[in-house]
N, C-alpha and C. Protein backbone atom coordinates (compact mmCIF):
# COMPACT_ATOMS: atom_id res chain seq x y z
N UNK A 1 -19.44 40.14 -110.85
CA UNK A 1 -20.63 40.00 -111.69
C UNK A 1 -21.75 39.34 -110.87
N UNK A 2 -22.93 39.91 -110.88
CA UNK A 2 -23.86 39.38 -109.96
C UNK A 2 -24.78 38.34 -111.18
N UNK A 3 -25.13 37.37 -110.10
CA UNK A 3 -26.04 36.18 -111.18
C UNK A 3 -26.73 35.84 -109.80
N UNK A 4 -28.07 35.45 -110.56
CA UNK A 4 -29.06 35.00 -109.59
C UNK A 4 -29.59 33.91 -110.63
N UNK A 5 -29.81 32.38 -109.86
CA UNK A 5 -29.41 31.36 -110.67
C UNK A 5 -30.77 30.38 -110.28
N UNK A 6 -32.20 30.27 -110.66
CA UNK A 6 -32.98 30.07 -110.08
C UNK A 6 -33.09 28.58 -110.53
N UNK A 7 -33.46 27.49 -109.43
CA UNK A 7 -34.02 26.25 -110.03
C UNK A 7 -34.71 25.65 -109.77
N UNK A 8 -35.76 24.24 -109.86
CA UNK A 8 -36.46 23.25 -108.94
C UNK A 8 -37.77 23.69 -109.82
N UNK A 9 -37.40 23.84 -110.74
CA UNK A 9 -38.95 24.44 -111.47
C UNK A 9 -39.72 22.65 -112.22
N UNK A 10 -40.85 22.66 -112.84
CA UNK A 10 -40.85 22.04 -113.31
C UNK A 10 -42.10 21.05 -113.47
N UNK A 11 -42.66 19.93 -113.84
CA UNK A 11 -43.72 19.55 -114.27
C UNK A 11 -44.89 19.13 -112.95
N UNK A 12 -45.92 19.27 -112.63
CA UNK A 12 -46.85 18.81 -111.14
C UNK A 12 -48.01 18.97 -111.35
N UNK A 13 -48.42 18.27 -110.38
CA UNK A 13 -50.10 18.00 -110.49
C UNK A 13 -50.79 18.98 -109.74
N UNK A 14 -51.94 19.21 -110.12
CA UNK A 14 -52.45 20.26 -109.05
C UNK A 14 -52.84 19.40 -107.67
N UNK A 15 -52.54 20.22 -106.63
CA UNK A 15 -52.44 19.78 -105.67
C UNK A 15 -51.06 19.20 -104.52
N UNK A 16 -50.20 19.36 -106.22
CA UNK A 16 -48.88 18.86 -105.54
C UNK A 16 -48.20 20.10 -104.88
N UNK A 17 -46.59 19.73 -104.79
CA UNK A 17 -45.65 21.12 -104.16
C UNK A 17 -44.24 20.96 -105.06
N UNK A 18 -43.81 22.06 -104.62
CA UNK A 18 -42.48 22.28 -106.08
C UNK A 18 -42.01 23.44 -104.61
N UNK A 19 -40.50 23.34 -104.98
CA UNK A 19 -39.55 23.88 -103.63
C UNK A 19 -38.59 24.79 -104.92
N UNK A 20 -38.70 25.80 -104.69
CA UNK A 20 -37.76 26.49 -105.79
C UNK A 20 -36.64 27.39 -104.64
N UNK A 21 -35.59 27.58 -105.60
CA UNK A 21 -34.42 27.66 -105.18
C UNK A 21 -33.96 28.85 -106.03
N UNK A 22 -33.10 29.80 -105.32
CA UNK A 22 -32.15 31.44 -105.84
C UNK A 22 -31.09 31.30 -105.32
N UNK A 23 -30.32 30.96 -106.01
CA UNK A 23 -28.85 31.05 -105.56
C UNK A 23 -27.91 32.25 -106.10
N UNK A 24 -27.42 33.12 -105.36
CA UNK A 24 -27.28 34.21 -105.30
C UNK A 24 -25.71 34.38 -105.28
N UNK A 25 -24.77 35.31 -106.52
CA UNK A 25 -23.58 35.42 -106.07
C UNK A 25 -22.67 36.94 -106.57
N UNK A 26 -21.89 37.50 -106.01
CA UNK A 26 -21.64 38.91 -106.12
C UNK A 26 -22.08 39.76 -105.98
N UNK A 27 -22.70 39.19 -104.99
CA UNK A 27 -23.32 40.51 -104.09
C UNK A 27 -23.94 40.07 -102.62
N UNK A 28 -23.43 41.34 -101.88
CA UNK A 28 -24.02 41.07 -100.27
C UNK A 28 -24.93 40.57 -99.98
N UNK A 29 -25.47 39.15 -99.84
CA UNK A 29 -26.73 38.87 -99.97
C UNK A 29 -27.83 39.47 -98.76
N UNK A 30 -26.56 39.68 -97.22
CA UNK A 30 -27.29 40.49 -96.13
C UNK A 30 -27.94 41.74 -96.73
N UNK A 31 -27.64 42.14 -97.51
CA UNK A 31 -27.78 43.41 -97.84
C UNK A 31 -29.45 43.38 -98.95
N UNK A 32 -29.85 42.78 -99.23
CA UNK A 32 -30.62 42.24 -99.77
C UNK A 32 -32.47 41.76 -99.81
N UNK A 33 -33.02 42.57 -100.49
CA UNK A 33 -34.66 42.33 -100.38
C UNK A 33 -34.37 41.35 -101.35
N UNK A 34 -35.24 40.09 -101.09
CA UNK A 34 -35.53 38.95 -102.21
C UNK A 34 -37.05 38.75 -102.71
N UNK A 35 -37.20 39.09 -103.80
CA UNK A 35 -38.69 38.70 -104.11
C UNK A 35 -38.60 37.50 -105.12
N UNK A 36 -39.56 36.83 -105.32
CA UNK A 36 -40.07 36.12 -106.63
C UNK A 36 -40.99 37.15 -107.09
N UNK A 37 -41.00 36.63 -108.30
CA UNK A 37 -42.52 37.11 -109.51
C UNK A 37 -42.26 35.93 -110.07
N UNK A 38 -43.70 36.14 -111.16
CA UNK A 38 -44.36 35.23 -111.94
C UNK A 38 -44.64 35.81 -113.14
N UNK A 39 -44.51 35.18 -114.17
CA UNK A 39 -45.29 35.73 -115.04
C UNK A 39 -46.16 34.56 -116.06
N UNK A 40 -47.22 34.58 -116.13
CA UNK A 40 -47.62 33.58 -117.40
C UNK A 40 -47.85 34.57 -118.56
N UNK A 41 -48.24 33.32 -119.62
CA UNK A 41 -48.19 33.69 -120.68
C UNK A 41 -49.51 34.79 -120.81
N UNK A 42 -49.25 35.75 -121.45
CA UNK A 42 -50.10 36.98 -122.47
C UNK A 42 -50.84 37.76 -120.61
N UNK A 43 -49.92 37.30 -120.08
CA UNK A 43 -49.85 38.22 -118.65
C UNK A 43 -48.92 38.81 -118.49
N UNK A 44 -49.25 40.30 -117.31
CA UNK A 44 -48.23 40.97 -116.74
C UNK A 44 -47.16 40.10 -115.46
N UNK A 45 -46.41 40.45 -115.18
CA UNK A 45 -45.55 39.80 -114.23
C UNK A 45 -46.10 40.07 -112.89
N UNK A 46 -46.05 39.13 -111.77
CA UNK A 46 -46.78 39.96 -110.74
C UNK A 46 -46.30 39.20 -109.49
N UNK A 47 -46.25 40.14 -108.24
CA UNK A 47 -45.21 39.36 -107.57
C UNK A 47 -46.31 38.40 -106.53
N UNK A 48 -45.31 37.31 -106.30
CA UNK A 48 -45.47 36.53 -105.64
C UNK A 48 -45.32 36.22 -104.33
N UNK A 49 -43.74 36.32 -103.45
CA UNK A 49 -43.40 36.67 -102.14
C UNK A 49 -41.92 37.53 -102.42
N UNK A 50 -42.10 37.97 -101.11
CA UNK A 50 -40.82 38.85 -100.78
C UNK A 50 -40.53 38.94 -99.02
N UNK A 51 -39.23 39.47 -99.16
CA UNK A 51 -38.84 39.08 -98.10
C UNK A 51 -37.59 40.08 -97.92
N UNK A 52 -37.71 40.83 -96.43
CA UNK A 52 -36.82 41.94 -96.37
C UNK A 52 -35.36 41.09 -96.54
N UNK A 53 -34.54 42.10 -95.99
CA UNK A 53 -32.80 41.58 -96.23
C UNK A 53 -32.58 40.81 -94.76
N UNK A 54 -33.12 41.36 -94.07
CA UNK A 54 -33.09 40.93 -92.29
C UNK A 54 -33.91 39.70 -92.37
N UNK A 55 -34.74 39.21 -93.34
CA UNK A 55 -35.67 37.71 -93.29
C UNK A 55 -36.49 37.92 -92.57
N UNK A 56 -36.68 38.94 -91.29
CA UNK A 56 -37.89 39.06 -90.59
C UNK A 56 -39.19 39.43 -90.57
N UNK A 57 -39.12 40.10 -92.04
CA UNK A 57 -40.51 40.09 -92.56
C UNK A 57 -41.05 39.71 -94.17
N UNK A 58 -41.84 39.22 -94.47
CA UNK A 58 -42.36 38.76 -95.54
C UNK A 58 -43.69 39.33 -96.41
N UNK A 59 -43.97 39.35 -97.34
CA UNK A 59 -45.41 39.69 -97.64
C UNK A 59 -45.62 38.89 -98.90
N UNK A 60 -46.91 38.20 -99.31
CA UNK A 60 -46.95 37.54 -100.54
C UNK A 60 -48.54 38.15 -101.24
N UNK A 61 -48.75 37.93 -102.33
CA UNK A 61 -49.66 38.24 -103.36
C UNK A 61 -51.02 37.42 -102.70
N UNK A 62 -51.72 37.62 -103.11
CA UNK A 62 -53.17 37.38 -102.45
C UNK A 62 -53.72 36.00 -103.02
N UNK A 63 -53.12 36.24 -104.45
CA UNK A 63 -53.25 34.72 -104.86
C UNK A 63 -52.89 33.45 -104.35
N UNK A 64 -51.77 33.40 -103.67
CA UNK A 64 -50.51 32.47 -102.87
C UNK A 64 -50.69 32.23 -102.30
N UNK A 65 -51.30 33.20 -100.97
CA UNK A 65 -51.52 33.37 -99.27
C UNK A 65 -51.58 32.10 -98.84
N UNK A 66 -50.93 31.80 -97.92
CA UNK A 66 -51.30 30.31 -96.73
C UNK A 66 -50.58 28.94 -97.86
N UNK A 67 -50.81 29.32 -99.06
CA UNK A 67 -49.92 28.10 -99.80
C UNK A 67 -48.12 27.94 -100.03
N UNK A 68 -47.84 29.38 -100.16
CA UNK A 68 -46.41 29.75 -100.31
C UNK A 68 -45.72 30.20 -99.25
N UNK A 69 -44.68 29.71 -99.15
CA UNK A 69 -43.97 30.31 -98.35
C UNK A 69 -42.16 30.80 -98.71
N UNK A 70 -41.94 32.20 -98.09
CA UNK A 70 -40.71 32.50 -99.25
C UNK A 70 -39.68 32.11 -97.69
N UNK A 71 -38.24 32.00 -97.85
CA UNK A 71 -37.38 32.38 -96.77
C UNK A 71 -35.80 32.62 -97.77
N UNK A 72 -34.97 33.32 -96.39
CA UNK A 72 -33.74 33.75 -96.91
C UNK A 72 -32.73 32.93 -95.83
N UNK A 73 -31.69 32.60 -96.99
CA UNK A 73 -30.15 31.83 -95.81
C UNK A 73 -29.35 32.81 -96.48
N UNK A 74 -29.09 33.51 -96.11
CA UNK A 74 -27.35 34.37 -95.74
C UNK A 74 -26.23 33.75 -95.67
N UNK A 75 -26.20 32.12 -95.24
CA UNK A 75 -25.54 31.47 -94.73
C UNK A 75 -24.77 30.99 -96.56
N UNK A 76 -25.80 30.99 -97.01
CA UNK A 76 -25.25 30.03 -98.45
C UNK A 76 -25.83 30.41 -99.84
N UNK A 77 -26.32 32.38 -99.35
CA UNK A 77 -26.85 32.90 -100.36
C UNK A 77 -28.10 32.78 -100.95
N UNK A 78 -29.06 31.58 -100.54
CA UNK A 78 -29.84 31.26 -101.43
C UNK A 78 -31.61 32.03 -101.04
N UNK A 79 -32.34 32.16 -101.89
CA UNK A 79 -34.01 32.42 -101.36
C UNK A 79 -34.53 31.22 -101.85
N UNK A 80 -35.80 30.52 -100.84
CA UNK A 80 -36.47 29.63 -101.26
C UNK A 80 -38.05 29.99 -101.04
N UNK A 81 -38.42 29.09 -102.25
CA UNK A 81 -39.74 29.76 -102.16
C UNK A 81 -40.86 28.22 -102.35
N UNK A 82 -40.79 27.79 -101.23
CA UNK A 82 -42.17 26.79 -100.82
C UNK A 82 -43.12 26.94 -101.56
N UNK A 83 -44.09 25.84 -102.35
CA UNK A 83 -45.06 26.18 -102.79
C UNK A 83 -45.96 25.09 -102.79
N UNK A 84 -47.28 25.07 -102.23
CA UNK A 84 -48.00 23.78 -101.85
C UNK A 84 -49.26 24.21 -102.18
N UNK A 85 -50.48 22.70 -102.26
CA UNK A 85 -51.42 22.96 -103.02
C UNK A 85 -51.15 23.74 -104.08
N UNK A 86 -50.48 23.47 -105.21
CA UNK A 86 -50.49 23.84 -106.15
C UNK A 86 -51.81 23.84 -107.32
N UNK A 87 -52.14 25.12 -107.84
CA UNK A 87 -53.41 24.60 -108.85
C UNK A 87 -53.05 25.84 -109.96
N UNK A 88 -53.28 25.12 -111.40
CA UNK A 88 -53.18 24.90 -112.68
C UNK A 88 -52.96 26.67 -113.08
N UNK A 89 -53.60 27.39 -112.05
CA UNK A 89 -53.09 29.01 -112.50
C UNK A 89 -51.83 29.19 -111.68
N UNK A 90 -51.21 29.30 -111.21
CA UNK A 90 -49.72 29.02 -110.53
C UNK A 90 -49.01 28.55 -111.75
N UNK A 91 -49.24 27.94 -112.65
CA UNK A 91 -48.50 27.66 -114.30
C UNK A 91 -47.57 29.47 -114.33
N UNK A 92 -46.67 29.26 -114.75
CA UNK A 92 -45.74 30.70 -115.48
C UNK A 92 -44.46 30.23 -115.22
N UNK A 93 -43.70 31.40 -115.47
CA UNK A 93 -41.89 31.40 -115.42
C UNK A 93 -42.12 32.38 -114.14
N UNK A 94 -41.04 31.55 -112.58
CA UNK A 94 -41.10 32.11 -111.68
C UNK A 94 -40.00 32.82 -111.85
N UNK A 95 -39.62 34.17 -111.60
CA UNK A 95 -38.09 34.74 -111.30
C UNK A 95 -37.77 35.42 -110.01
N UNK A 96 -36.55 35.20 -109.79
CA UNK A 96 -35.76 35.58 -108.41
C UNK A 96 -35.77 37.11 -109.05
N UNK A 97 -35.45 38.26 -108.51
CA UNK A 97 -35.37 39.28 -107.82
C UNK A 97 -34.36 39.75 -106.79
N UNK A 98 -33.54 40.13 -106.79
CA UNK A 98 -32.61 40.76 -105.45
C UNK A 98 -32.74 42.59 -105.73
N UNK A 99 -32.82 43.36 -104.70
CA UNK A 99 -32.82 44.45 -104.63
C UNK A 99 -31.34 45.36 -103.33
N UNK A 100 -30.92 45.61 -103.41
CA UNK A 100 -29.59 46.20 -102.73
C UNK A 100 -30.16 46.72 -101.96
N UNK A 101 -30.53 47.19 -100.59
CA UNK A 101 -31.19 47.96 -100.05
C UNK A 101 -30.25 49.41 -99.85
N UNK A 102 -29.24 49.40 -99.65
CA UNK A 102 -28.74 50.81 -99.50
C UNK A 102 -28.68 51.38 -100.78
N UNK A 103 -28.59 50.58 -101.97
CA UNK A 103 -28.53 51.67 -103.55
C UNK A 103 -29.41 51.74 -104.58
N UNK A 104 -30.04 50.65 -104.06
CA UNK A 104 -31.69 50.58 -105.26
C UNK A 104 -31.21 49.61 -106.03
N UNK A 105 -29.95 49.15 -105.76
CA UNK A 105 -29.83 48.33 -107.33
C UNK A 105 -30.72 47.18 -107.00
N UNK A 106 -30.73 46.67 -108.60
CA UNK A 106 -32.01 45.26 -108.25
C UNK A 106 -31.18 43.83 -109.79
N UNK A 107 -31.69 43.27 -109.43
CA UNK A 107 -31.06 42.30 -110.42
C UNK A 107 -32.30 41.41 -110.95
N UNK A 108 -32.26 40.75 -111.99
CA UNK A 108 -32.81 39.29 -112.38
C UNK A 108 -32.65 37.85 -112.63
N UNK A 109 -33.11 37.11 -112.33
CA UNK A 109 -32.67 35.86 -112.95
C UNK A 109 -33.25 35.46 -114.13
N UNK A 110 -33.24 34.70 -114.88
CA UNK A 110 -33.71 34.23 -116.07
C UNK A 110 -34.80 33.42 -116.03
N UNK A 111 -35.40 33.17 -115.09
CA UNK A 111 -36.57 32.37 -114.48
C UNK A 111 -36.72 31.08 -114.85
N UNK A 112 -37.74 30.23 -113.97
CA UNK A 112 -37.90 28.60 -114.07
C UNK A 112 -39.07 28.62 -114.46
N UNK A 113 -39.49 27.77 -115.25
CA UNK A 113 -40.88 26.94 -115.27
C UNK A 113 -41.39 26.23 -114.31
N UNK A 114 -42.50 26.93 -114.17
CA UNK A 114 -43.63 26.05 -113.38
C UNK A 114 -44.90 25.41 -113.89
N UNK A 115 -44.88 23.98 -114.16
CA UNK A 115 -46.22 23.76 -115.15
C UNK A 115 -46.81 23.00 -113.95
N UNK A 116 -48.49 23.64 -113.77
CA UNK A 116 -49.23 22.54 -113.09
C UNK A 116 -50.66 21.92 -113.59
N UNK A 117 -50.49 21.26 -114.26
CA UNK A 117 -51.43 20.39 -114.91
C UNK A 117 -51.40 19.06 -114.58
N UNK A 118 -52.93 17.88 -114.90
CA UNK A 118 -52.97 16.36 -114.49
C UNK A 118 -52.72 15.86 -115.50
């Protein structure tokens, strides 16, 4: 059974940083594209960073750029997704993402809160 188990979400100031965490299990994680998304409220979901299965390449949303940073450990399953200078639209439920690269399959997590307000 695959579960993707996201955490580190949670209350900050703008300006602060929040380190979120995907912990990943039943399934090849080498094998594996990792994205986050976001979604706030009475919004569409929209992604945030991603990151091939090999970790060697990345791409993030235009909103994020230079503040976020995503990475992958193979070693212990997990995606992390750095997030600094935080400001008050960055607020939503972040969710992990895994995609199978040889079969299309893709999974979800149940996502974290991110609130950034003073």
């Amino acid at each position: 059974q695959v579960q993707l188990v996201e955490s580190g979400g949670g209350l900050v100031q703008p300006g602060g940083s929040l380190r979120l965490s995907c912990a990943a299990s039943g399934l090849i994680f080498s094998y594996c594209a990792m994205t986050w998304y976001r979604q706030a409220p009475g919004q569409e979901r929209e992604l945030v960073a991603t990151i091939t299965n090999t970790g060697r390449s990345t791409n993030y949303g235009d909103t994020v750029k230079d503040r976020f940073t995503i990475s992958k450990n193979d070693g212990n399953n997990t995606v992390i997704l750095q997030m600094n200078n935080l400001k008050p639209e960055d607020t939503a439920v972040y969710y992990c993402h895994a995609r199978i690269i040889l079969c299309g399959r893709a999974y979800w997590g149940q996502g974290t809160q991110v609130t950034v307000a003073s």
